[in-house]
PDB file of N, CA and C in Angstrom:
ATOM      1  N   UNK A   1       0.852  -1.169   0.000  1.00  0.00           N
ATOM      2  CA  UNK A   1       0.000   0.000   0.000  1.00  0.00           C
ATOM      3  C   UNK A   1       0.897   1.230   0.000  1.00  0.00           C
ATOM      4  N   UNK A   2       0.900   2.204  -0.389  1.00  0.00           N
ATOM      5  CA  UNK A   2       1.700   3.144  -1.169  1.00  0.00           C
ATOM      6  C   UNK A   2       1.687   4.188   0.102  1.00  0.00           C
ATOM      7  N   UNK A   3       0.746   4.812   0.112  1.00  0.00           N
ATOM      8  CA  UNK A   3       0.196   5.869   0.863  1.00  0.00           C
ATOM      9  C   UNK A   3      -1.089   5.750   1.873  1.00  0.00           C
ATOM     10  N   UNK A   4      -0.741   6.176   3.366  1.00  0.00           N
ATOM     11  CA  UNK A   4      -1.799   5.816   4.390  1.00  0.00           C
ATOM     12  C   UNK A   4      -2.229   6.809   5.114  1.00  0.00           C
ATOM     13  N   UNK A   5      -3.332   7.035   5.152  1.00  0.00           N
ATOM     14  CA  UNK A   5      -3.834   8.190   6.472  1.00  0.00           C
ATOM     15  C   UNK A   5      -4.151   7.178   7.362  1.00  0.00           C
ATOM     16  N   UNK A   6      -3.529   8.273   8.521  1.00  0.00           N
ATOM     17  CA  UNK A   6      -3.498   7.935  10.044  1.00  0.00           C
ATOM     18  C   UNK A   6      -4.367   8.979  10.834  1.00  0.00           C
ATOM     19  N   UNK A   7      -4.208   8.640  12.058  1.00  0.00           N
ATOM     20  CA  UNK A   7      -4.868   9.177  13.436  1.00  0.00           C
ATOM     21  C   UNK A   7      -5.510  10.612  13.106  1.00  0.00           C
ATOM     22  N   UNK A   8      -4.668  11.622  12.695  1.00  0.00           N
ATOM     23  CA  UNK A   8      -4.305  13.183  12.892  1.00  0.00           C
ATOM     24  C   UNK A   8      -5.533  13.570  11.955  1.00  0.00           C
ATOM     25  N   UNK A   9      -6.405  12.564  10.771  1.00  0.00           N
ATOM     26  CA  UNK A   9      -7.353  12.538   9.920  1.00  0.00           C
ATOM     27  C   UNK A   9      -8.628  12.631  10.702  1.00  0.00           C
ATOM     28  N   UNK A  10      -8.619  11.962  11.632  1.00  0.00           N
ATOM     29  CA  UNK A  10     -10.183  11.419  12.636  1.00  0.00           C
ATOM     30  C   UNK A  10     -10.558  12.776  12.868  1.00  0.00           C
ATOM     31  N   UNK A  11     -11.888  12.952  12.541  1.00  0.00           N
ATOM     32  CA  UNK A  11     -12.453  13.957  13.199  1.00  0.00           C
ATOM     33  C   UNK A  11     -12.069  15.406  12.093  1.00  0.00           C
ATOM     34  N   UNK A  12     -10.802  15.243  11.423  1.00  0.00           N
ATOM     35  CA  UNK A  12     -11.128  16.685  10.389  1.00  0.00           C
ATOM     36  C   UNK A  12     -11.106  16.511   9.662  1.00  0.00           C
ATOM     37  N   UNK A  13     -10.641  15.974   8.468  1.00  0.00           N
ATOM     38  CA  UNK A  13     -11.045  15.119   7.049  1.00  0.00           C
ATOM     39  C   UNK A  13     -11.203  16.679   5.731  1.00  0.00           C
ATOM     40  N   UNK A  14      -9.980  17.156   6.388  1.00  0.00           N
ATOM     41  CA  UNK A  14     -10.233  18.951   5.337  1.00  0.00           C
ATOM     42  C   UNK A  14     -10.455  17.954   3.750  1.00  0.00           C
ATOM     43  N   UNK A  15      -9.701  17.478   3.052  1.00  0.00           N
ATOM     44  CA  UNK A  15     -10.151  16.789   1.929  1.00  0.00           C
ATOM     45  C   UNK A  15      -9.322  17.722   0.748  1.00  0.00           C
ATOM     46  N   UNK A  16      -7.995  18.535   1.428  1.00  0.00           N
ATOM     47  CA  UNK A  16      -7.538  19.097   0.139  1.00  0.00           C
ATOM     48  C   UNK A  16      -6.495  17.942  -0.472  1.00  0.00           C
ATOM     49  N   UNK A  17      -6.196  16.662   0.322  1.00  0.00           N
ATOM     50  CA  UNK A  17      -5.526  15.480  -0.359  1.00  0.00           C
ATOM     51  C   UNK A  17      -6.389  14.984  -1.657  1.00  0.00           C
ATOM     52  N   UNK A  18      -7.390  14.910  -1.146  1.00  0.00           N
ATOM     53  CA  UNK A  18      -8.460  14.628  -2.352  1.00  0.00           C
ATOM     54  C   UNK A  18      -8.328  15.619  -3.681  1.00  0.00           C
ATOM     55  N   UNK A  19      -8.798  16.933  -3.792  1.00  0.00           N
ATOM     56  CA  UNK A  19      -8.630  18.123  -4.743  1.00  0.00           C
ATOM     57  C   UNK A  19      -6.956  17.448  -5.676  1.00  0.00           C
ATOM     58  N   UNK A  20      -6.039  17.085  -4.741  1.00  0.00           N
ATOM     59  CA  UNK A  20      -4.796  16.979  -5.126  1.00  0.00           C
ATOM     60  C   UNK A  20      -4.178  15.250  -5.968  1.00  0.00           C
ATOM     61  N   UNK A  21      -5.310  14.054  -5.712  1.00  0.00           N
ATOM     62  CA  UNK A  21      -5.083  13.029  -5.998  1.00  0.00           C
ATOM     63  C   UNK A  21      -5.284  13.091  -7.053  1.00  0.00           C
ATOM     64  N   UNK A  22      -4.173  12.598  -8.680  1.00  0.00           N
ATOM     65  CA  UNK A  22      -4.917  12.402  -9.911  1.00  0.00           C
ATOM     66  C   UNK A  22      -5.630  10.875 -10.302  1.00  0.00           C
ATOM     67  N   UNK A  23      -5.815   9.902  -9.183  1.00  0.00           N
ATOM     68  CA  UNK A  23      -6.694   9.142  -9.660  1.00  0.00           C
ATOM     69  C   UNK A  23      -7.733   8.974  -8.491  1.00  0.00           C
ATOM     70  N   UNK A  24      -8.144   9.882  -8.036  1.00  0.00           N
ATOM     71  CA  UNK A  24      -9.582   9.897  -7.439  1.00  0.00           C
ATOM     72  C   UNK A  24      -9.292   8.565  -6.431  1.00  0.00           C
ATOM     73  N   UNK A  25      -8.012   8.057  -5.988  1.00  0.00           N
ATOM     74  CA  UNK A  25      -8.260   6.836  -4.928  1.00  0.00           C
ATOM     75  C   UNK A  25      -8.448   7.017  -3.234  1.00  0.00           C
ATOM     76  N   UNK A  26      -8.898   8.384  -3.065  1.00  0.00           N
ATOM     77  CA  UNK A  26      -9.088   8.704  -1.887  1.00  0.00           C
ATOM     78  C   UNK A  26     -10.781   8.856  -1.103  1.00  0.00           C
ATOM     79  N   UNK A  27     -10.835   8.156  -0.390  1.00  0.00           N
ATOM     80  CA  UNK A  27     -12.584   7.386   0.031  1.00  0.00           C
ATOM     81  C   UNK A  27     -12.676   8.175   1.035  1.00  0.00           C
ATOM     82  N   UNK A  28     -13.689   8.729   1.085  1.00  0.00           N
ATOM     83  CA  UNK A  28     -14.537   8.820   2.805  1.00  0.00           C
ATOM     84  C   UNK A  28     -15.396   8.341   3.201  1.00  0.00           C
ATOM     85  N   UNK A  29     -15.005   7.931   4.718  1.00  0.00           N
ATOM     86  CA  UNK A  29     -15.903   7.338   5.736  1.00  0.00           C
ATOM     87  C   UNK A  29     -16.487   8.185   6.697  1.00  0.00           C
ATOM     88  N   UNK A  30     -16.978   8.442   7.646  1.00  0.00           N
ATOM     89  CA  UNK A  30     -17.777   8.886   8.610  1.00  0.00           C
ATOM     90  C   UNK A  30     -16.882   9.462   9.536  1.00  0.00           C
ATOM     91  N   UNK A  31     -15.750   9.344   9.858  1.00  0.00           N
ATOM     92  CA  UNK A  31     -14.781  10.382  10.536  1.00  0.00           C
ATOM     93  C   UNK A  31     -13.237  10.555   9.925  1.00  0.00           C
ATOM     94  N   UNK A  32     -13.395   9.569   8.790  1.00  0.00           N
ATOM     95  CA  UNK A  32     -11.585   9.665   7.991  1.00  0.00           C
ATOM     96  C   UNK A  32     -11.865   9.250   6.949  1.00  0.00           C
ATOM     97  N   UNK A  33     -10.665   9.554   6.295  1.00  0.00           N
ATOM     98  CA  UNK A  33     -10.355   9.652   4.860  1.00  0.00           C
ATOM     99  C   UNK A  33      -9.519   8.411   4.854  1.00  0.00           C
ATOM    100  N   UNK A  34      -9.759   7.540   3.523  1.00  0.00           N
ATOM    101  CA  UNK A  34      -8.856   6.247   3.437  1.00  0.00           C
ATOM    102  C   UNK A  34      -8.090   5.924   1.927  1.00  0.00           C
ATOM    103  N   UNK A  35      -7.311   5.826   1.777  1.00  0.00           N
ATOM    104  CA  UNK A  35      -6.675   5.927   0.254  1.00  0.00           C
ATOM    105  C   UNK A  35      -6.668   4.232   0.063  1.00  0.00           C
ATOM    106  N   UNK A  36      -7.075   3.967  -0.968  1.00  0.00           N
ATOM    107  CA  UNK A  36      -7.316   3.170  -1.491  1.00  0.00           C
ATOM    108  C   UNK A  36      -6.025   2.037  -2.337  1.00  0.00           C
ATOM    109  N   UNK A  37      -5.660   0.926  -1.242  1.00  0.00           N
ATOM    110  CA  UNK A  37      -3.987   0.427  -1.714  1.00  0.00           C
ATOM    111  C   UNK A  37      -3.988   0.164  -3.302  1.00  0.00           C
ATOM    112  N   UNK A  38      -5.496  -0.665  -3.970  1.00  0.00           N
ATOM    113  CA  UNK A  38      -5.176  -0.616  -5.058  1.00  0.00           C
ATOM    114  C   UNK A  38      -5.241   0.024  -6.069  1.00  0.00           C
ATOM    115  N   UNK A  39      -5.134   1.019  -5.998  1.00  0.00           N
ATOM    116  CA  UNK A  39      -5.871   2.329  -6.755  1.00  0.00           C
ATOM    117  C   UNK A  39      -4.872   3.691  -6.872  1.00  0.00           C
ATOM    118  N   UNK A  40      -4.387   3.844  -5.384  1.00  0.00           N
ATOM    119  CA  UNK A  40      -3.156   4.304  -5.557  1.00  0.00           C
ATOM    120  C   UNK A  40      -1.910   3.843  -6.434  1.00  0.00           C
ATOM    121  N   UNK A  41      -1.158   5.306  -7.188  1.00  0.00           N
ATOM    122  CA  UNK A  41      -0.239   4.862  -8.014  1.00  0.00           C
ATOM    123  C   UNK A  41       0.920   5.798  -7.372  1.00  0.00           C
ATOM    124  N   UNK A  42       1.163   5.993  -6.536  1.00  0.00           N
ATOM    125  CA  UNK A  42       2.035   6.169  -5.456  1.00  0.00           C
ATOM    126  C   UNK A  42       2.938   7.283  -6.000  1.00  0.00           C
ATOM    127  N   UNK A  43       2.135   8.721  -5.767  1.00  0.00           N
ATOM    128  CA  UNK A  43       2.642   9.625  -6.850  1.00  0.00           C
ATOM    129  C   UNK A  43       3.317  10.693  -5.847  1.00  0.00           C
ATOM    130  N   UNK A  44       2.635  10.870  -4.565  1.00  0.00           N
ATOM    131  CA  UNK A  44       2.717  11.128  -3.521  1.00  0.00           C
ATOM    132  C   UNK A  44       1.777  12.859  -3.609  1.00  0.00           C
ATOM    133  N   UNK A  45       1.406  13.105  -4.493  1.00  0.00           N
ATOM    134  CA  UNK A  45       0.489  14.189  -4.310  1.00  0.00           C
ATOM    135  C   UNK A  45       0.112  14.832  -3.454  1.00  0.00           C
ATOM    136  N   UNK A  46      -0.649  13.887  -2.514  1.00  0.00           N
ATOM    137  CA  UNK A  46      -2.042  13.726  -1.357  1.00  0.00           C
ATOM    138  C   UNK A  46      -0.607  14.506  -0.078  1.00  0.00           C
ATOM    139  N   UNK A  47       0.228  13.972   0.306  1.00  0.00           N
ATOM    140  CA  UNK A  47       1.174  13.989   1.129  1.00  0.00           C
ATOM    141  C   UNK A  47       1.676  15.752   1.775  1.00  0.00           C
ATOM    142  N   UNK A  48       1.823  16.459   0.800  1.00  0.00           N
ATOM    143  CA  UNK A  48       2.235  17.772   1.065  1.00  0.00           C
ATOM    144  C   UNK A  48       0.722  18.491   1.311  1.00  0.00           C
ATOM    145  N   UNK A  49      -0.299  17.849   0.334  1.00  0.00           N
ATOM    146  CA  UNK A  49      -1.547  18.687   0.582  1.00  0.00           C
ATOM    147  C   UNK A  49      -2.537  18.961   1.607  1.00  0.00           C
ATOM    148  N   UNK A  50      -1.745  17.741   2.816  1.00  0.00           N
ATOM    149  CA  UNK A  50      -2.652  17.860   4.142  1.00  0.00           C
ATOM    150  C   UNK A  50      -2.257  18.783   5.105  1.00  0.00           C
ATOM    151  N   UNK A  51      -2.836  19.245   5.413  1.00  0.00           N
ATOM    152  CA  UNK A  51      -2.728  20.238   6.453  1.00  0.00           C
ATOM    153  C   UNK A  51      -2.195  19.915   7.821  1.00  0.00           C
ATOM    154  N   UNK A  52      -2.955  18.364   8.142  1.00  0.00           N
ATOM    155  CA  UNK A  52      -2.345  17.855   9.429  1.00  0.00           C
ATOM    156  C   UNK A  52      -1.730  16.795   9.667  1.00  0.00           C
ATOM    157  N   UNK A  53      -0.769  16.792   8.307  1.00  0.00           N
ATOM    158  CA  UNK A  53      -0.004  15.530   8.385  1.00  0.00           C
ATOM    159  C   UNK A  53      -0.114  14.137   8.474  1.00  0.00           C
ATOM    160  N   UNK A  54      -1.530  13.956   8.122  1.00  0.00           N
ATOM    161  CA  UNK A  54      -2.214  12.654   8.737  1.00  0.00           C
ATOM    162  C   UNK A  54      -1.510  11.924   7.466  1.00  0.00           C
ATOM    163  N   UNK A  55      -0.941  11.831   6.264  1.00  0.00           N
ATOM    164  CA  UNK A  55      -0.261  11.156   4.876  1.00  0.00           C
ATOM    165  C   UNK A  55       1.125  11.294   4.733  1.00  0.00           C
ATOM    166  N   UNK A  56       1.299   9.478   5.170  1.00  0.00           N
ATOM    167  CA  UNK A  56       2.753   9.275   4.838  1.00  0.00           C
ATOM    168  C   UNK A  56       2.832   8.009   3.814  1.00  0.00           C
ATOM    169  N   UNK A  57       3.847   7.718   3.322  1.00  0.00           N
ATOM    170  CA  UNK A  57       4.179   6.286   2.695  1.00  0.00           C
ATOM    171  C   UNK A  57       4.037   5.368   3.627  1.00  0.00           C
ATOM    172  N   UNK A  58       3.150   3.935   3.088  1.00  0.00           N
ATOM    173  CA  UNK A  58       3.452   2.703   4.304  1.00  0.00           C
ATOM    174  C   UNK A  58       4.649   2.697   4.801  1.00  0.00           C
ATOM    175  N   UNK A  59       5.889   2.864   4.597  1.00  0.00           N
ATOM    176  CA  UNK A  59       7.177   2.673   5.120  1.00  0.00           C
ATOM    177  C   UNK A  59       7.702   3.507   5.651  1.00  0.00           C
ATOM    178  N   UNK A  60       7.230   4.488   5.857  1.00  0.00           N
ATOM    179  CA  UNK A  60       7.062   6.031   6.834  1.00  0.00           C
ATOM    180  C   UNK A  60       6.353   6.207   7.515  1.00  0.00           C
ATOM    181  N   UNK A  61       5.426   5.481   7.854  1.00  0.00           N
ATOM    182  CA  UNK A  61       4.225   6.179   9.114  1.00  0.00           C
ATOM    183  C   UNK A  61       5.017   5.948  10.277  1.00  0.00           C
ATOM    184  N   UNK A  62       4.874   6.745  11.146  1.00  0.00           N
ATOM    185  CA  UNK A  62       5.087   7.044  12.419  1.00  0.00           C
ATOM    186  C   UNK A  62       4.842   6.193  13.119  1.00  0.00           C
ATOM    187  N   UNK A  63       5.736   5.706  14.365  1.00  0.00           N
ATOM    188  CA  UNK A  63       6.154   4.763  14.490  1.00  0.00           C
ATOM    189  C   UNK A  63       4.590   4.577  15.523  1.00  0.00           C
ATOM    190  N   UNK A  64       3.846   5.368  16.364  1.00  0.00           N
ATOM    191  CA  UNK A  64       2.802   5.778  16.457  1.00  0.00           C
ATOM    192  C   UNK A  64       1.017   5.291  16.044  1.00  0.00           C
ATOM    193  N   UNK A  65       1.345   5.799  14.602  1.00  0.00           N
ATOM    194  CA  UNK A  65       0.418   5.281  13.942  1.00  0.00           C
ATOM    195  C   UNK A  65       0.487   4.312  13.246  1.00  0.00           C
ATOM    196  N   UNK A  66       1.854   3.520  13.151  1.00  0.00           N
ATOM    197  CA  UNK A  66       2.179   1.672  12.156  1.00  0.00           C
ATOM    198  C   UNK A  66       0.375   0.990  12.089  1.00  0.00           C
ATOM    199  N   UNK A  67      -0.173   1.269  13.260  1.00  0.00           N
ATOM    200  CA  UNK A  67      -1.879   0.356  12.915  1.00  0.00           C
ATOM    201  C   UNK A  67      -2.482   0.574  11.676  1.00  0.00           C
ATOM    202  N   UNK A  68      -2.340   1.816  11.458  1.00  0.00           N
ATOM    203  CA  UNK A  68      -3.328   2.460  10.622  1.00  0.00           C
ATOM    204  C   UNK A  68      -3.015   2.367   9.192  1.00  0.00           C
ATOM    205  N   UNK A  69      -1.379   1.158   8.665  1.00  0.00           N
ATOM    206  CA  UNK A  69      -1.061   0.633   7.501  1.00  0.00           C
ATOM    207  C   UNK A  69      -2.093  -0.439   7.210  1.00  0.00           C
ATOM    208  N   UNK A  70      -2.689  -1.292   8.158  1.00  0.00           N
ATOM    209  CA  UNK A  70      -3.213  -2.454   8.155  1.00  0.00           C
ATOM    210  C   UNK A  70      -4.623  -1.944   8.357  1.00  0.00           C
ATOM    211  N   UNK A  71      -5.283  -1.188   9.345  1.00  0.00           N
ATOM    212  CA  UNK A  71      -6.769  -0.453   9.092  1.00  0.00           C
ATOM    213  C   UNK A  71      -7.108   0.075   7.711  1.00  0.00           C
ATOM    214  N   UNK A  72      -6.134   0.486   7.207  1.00  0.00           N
ATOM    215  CA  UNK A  72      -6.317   1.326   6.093  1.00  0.00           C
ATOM    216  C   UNK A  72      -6.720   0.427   4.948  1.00  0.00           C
ATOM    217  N   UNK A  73      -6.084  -1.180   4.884  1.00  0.00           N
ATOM    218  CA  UNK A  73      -6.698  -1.982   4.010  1.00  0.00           C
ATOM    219  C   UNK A  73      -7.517  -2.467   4.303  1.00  0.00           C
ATOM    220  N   UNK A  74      -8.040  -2.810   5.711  1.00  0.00           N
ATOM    221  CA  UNK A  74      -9.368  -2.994   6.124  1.00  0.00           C
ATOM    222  C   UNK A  74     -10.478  -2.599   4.946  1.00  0.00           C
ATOM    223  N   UNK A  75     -10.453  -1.579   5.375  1.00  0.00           N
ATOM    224  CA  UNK A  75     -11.329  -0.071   4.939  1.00  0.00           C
ATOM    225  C   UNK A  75     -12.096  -1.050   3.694  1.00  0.00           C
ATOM    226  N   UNK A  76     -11.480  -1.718   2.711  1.00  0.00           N
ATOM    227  CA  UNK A  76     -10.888  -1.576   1.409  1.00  0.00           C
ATOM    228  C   UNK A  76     -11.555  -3.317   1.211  1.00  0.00           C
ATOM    229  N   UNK A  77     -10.840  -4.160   2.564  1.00  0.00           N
ATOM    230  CA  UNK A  77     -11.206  -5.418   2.431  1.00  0.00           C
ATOM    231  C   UNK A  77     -12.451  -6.174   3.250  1.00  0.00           C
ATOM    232  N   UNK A  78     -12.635  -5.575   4.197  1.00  0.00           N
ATOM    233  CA  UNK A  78     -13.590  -5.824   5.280  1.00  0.00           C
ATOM    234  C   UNK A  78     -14.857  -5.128   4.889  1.00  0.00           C
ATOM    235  N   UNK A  79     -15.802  -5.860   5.495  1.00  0.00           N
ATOM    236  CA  UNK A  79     -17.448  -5.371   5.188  1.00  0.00           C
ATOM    237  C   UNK A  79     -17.720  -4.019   6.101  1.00  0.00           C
ATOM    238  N   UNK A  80     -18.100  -3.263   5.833  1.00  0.00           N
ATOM    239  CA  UNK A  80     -17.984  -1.963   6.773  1.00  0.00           C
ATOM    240  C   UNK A  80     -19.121  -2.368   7.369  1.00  0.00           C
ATOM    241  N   UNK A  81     -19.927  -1.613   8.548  1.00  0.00           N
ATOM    242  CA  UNK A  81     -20.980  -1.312   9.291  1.00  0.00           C
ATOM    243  C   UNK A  81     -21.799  -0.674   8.456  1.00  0.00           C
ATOM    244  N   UNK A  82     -23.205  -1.483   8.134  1.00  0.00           N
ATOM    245  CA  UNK A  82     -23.957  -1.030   7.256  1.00  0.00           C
ATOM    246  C   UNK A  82     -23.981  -1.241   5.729  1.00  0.00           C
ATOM    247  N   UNK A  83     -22.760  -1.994   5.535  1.00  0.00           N
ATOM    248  CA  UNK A  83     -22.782  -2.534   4.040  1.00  0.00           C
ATOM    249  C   UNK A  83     -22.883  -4.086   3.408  1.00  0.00           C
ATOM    250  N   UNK A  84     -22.729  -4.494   2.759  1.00  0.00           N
ATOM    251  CA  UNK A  84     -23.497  -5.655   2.240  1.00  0.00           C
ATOM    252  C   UNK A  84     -22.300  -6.923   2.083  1.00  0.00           C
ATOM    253  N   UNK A  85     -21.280  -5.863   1.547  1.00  0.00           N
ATOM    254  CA  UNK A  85     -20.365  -6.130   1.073  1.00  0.00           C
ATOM    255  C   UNK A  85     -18.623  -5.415   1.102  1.00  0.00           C
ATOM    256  N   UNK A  86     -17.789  -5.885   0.837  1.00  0.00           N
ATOM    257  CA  UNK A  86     -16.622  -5.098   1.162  1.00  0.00           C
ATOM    258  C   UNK A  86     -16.443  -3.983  -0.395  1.00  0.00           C
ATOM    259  N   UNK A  87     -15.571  -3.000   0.080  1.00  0.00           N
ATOM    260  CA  UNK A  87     -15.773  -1.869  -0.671  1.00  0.00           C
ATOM    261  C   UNK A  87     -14.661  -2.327  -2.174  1.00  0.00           C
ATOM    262  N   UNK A  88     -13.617  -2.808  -1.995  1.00  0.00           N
ATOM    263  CA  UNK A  88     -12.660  -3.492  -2.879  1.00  0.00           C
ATOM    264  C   UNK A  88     -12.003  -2.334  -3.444  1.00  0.00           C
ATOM    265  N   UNK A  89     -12.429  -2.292  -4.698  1.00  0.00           N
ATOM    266  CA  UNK A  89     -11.384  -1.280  -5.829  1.00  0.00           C
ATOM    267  C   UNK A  89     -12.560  -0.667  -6.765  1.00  0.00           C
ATOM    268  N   UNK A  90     -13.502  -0.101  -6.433  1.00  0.00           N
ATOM    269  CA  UNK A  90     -14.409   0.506  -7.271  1.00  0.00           C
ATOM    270  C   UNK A  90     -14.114   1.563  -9.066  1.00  0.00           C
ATOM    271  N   UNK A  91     -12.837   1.747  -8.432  1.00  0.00           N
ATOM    272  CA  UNK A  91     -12.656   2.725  -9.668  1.00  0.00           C
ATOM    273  C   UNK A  91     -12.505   4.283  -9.293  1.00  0.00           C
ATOM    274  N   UNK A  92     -12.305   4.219  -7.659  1.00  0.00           N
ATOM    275  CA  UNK A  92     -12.413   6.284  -8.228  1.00  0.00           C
ATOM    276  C   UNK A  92     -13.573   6.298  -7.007  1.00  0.00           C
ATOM    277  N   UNK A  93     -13.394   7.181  -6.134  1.00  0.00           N
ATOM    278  CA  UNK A  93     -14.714   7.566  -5.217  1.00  0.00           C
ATOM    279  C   UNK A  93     -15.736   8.777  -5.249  1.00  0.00           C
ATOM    280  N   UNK A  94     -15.254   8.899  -6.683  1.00  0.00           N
ATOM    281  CA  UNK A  94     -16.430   9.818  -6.811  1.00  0.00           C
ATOM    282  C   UNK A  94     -17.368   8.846  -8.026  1.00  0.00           C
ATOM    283  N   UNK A  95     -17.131   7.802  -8.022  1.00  0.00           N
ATOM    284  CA  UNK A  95     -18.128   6.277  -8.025  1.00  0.00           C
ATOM    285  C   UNK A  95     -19.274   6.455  -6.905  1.00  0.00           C
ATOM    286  N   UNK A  96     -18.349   5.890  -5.921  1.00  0.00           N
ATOM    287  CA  UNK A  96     -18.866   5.717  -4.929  1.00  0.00           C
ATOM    288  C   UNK A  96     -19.853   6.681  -3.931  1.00  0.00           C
ATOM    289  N   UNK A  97     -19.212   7.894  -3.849  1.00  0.00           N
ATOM    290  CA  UNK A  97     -19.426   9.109  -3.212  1.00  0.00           C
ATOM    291  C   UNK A  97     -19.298   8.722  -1.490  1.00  0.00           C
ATOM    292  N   UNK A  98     -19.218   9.523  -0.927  1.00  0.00           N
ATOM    293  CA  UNK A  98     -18.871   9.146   0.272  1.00  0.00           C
ATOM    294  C   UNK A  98     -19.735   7.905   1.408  1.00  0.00           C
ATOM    295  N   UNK A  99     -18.858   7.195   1.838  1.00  0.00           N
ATOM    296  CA  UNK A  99     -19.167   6.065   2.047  1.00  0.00           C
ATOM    297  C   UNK A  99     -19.653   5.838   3.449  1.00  0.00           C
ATOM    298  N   UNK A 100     -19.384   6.832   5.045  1.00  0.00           N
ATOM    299  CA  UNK A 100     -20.114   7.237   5.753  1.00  0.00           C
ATOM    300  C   UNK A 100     -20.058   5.834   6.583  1.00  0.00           C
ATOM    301  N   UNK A 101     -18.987   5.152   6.328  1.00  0.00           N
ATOM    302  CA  UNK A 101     -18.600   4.294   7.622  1.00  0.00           C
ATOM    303  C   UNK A 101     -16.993   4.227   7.411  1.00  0.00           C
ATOM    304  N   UNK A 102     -16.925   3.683   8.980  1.00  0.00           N
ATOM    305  CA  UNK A 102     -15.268   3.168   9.194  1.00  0.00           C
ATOM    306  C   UNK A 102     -14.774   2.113   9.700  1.00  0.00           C
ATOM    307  N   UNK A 103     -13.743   1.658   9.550  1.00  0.00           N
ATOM    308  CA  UNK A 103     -13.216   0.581  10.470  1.00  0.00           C
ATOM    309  C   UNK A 103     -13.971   0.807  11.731  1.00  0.00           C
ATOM    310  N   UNK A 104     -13.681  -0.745  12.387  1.00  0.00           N
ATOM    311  CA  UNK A 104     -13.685  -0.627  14.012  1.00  0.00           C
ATOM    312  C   UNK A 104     -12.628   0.328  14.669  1.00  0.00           C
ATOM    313  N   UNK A 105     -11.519   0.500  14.230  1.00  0.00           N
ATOM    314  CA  UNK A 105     -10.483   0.847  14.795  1.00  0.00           C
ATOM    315  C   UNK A 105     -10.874   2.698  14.932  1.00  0.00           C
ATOM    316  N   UNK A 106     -10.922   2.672  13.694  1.00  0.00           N
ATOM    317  CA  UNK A 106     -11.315   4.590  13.823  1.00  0.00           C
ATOM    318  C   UNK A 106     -12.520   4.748  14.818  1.00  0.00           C
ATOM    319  N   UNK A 107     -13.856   3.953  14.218  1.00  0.00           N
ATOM    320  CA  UNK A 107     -15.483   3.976  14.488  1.00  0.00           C
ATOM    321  C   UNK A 107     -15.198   4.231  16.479  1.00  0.00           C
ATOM    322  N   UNK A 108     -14.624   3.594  16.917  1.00  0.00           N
ATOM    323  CA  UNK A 108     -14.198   3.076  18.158  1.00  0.00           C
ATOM    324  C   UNK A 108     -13.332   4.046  18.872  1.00  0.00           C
ATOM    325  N   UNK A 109     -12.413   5.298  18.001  1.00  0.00           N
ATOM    326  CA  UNK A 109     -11.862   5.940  18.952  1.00  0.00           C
ATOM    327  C   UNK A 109     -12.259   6.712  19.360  1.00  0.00           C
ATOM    328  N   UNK A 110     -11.817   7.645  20.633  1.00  0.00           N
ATOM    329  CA  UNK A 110     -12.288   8.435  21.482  1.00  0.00           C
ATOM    330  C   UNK A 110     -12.162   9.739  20.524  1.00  0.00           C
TER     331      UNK A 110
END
């Protein structure tokens, strides 16, 4: 997985990573933003455009947030709360439009 939002996302989700992604692989859920492992083409765009640092490379996240390499494919592979099915590789989330759930891991923090 190329590129991961972490912790520093929960709760503000500004979305200028999004404006800045050229293949639309950046999803929202109900308190964070999740980039999408297969979809990303690891250009690093998203990275300078956040405001709160929540976007690093999988092999850079903070030693801190390392969970949120493996939540982040959750997102992606796991059936969310309220869905039928897991979200996979749709093509682009403005497919989808915002998706208004999250992991356990985010859904769950304080």
């Amino acid at each position: 997985m190329p590129y991961v939002i972490a912790a520093p996302c929960i709760d503000v989700m500004d979305q200028s990573c999004v404006e800045e992604c050229p293949v639309d692989c950046i999803y929202e859920g109900e308190r964070k933003l999740y980039i999408n492992p297969k979809e990303c083409i690891d250009c690093g765009a998203c990275e300078p455009a956040c405001p709160v640092e929540a976007i690093s490379q999988d092999r850079r996240v903070a030693d801190e947030h390392i969970d949120f390499v493996e939540d982040n494919r959750r997102f992606f592979l796991d059936v969310l709360p309220g869905r039928d099915a897991p979200l996979g590789a749709p093509g682009g989330s403005r497919k989808t439009g915002r998706i208004g759930a999250d992991t356990p891991m985010v859904a769950d923090r304080p």
